[in-house]
N, C-alpha and C. Protein backbone atom coordinates (compact mmCIF):
# COMPACT_ATOMS: atom_id res chain seq x y z
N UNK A 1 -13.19 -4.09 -2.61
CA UNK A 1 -14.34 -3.43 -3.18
C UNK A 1 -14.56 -4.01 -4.58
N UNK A 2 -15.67 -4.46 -4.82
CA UNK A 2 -16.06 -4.86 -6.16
C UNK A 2 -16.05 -3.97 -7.44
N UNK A 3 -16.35 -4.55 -8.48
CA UNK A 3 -16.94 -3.41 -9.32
C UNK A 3 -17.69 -2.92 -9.48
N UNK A 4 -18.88 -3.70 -8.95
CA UNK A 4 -20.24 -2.89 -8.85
C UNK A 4 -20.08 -1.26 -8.11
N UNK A 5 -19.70 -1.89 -6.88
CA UNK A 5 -19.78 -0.95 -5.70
C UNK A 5 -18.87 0.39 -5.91
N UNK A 6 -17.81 -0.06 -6.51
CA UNK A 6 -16.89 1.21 -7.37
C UNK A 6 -17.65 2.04 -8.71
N UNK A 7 -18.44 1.35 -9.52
CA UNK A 7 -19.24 2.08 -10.25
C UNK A 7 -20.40 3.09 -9.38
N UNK A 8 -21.04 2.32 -8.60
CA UNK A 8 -22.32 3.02 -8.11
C UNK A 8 -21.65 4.20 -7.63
N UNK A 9 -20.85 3.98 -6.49
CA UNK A 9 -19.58 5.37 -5.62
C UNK A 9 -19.30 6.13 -7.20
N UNK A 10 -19.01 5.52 -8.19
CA UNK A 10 -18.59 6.73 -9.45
C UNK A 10 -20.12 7.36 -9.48
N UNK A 11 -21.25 6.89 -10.03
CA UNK A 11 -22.18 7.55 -10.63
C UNK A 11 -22.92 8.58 -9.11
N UNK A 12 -22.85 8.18 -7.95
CA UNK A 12 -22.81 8.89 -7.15
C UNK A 12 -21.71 10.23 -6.99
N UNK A 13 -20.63 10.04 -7.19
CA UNK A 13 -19.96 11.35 -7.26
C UNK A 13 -20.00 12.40 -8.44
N UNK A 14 -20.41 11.36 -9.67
CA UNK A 14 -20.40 12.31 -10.50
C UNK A 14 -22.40 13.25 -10.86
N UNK A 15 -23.36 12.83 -9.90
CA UNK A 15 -24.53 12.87 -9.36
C UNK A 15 -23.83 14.36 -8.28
N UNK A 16 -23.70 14.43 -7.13
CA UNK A 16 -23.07 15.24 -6.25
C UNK A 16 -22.46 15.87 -7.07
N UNK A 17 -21.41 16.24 -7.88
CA UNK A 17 -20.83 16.77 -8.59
C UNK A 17 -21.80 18.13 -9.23
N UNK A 18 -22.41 17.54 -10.11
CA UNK A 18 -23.65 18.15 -10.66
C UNK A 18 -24.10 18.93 -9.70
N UNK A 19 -24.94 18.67 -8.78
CA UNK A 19 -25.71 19.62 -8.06
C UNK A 19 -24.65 20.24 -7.10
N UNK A 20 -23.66 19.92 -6.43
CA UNK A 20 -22.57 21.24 -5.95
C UNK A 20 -21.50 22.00 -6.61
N UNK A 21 -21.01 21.13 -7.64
CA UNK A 21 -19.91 21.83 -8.03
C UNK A 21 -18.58 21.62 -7.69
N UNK A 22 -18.59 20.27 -6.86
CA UNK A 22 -17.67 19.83 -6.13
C UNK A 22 -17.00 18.54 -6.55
N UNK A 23 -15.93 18.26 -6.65
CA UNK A 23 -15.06 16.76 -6.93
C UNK A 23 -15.79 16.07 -5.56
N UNK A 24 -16.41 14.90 -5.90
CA UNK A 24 -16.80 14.27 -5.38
C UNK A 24 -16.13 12.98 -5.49
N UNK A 25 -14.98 12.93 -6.11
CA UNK A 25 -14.27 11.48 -6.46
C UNK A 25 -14.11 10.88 -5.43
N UNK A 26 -14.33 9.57 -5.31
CA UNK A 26 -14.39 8.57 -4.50
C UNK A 26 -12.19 8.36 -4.40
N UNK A 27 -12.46 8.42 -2.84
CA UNK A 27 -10.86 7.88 -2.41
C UNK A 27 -10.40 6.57 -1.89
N UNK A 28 -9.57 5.88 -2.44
CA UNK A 28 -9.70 4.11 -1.64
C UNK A 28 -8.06 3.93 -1.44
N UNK A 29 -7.69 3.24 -0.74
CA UNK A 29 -6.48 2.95 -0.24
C UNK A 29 -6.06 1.56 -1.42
N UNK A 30 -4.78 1.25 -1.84
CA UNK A 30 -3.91 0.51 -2.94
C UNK A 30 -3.37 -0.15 -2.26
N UNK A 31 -2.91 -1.38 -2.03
CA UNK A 31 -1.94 -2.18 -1.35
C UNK A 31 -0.57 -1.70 -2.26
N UNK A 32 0.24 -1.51 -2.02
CA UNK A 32 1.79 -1.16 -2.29
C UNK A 32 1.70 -2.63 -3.44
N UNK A 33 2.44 -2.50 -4.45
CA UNK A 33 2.35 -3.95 -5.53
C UNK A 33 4.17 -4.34 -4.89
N UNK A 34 5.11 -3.30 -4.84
CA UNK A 34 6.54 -3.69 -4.48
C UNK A 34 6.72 -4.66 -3.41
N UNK A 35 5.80 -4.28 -2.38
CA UNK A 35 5.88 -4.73 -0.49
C UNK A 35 4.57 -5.73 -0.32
N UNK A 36 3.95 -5.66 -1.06
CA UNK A 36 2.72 -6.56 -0.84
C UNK A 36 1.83 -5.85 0.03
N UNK A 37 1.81 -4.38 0.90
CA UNK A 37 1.14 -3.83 1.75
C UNK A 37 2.02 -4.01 3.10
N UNK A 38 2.88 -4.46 3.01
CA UNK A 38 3.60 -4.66 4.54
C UNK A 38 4.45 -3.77 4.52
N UNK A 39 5.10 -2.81 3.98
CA UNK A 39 5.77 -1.53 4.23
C UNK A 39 6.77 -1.43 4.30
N UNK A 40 7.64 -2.73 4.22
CA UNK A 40 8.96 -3.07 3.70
C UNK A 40 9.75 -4.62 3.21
N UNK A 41 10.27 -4.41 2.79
CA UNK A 41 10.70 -5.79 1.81
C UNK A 41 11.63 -6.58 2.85
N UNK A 42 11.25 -7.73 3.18
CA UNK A 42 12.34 -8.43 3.83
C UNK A 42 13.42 -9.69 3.23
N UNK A 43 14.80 -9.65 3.58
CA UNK A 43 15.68 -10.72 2.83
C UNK A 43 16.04 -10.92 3.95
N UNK A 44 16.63 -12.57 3.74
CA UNK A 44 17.42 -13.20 4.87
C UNK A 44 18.80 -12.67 5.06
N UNK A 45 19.33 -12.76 5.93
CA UNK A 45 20.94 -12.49 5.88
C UNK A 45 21.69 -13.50 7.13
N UNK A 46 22.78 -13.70 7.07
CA UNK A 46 23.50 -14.53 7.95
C UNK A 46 24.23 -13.50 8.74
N UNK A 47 24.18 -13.87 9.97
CA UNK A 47 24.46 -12.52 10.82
C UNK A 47 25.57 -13.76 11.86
N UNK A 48 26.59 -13.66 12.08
CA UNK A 48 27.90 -13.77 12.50
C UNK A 48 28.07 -13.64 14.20
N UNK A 49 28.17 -14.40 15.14
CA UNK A 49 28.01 -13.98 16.01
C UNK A 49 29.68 -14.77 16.99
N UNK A 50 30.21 -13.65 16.98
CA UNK A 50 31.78 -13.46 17.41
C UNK A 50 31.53 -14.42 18.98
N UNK A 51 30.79 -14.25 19.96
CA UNK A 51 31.20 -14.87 20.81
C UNK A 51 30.80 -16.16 20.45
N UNK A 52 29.85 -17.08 20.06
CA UNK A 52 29.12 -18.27 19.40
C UNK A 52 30.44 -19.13 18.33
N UNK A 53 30.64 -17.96 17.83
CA UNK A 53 31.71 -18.77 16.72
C UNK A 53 30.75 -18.91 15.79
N UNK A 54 29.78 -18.71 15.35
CA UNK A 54 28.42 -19.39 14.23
C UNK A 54 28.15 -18.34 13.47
N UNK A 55 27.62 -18.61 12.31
CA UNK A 55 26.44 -17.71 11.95
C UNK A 55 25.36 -18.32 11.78
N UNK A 56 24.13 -17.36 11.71
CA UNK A 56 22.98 -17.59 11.67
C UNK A 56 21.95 -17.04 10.83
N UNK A 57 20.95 -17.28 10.49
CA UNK A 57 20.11 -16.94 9.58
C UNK A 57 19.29 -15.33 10.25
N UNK A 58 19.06 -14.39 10.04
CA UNK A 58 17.93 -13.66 10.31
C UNK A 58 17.65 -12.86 8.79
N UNK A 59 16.36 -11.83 9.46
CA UNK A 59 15.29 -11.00 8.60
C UNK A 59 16.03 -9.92 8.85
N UNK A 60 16.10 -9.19 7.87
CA UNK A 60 16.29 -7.66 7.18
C UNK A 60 15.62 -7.12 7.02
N UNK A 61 14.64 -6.18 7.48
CA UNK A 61 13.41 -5.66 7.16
C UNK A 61 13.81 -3.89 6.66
N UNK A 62 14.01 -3.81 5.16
CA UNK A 62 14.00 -2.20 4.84
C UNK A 62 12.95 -1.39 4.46
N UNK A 63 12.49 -0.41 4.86
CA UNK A 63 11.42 0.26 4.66
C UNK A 63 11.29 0.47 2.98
N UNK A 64 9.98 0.00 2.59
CA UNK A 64 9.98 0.17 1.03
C UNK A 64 10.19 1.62 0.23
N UNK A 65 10.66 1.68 -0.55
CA UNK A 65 11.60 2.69 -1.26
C UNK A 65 9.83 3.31 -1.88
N UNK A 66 9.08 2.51 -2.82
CA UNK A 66 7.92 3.01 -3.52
C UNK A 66 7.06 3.26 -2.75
N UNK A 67 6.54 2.85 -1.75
CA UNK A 67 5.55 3.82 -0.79
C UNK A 67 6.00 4.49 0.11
N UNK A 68 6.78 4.79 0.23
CA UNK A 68 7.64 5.15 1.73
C UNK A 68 7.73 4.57 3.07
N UNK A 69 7.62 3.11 3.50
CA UNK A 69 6.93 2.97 4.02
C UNK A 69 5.73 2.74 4.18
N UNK A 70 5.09 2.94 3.81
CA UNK A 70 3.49 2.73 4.31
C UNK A 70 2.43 1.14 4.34
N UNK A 71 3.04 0.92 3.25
CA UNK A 71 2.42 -0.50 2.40
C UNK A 71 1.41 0.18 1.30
N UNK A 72 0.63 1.56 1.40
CA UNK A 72 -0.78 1.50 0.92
C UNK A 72 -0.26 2.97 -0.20
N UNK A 73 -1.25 2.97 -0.99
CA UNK A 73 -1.27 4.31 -1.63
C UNK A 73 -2.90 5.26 -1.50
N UNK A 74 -2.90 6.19 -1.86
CA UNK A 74 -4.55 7.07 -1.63
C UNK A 74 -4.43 6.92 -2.93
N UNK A 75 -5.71 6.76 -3.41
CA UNK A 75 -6.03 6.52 -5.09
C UNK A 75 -6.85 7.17 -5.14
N UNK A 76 -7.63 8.16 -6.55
CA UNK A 76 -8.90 8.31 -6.49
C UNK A 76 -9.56 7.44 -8.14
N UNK A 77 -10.74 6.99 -8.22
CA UNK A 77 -11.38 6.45 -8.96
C UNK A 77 -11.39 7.49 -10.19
N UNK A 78 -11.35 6.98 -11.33
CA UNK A 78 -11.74 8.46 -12.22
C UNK A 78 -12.19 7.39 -13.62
């Protein structure tokens, strides 16, 4: 969303506002800044595999601690 389009949605809610009496604040979804929006942080790890004799590389995927999960946050404009 631009800035335009986030201003106009402001002067519109605060327009509605006026004539109901109502929070009209505009709500938009945040990409998570910790996870990038993907909902959990991934590291490599070497994972050991007893019958192979080897280890190997894989992904760790932990659910992000700052969104819970989600990737996103609810924001409101103000």
């Amino acid at each position: 969303m631009d800035k335009e389009m986030m201003e106009a949605l402001m002067a519109d809610a605060e327009k509605l506002g006026h004539l109901t009496g109502q929070d009209h604040t505009p709500e938009f979804l945040a990409d998570c800044e910790d996870c990038g929006g993907q909902g959990y942080t991934a590291r490599t790890v070497h994972v050991y595999e007893a019958g192979c004799g080897f280890s190997h590389p894989d992904v760790e995927e932990t659910p992000c601690q700052a969104c819970n999960g989600n990737g996103w946050f609810l924001l409101e404009m103000h």
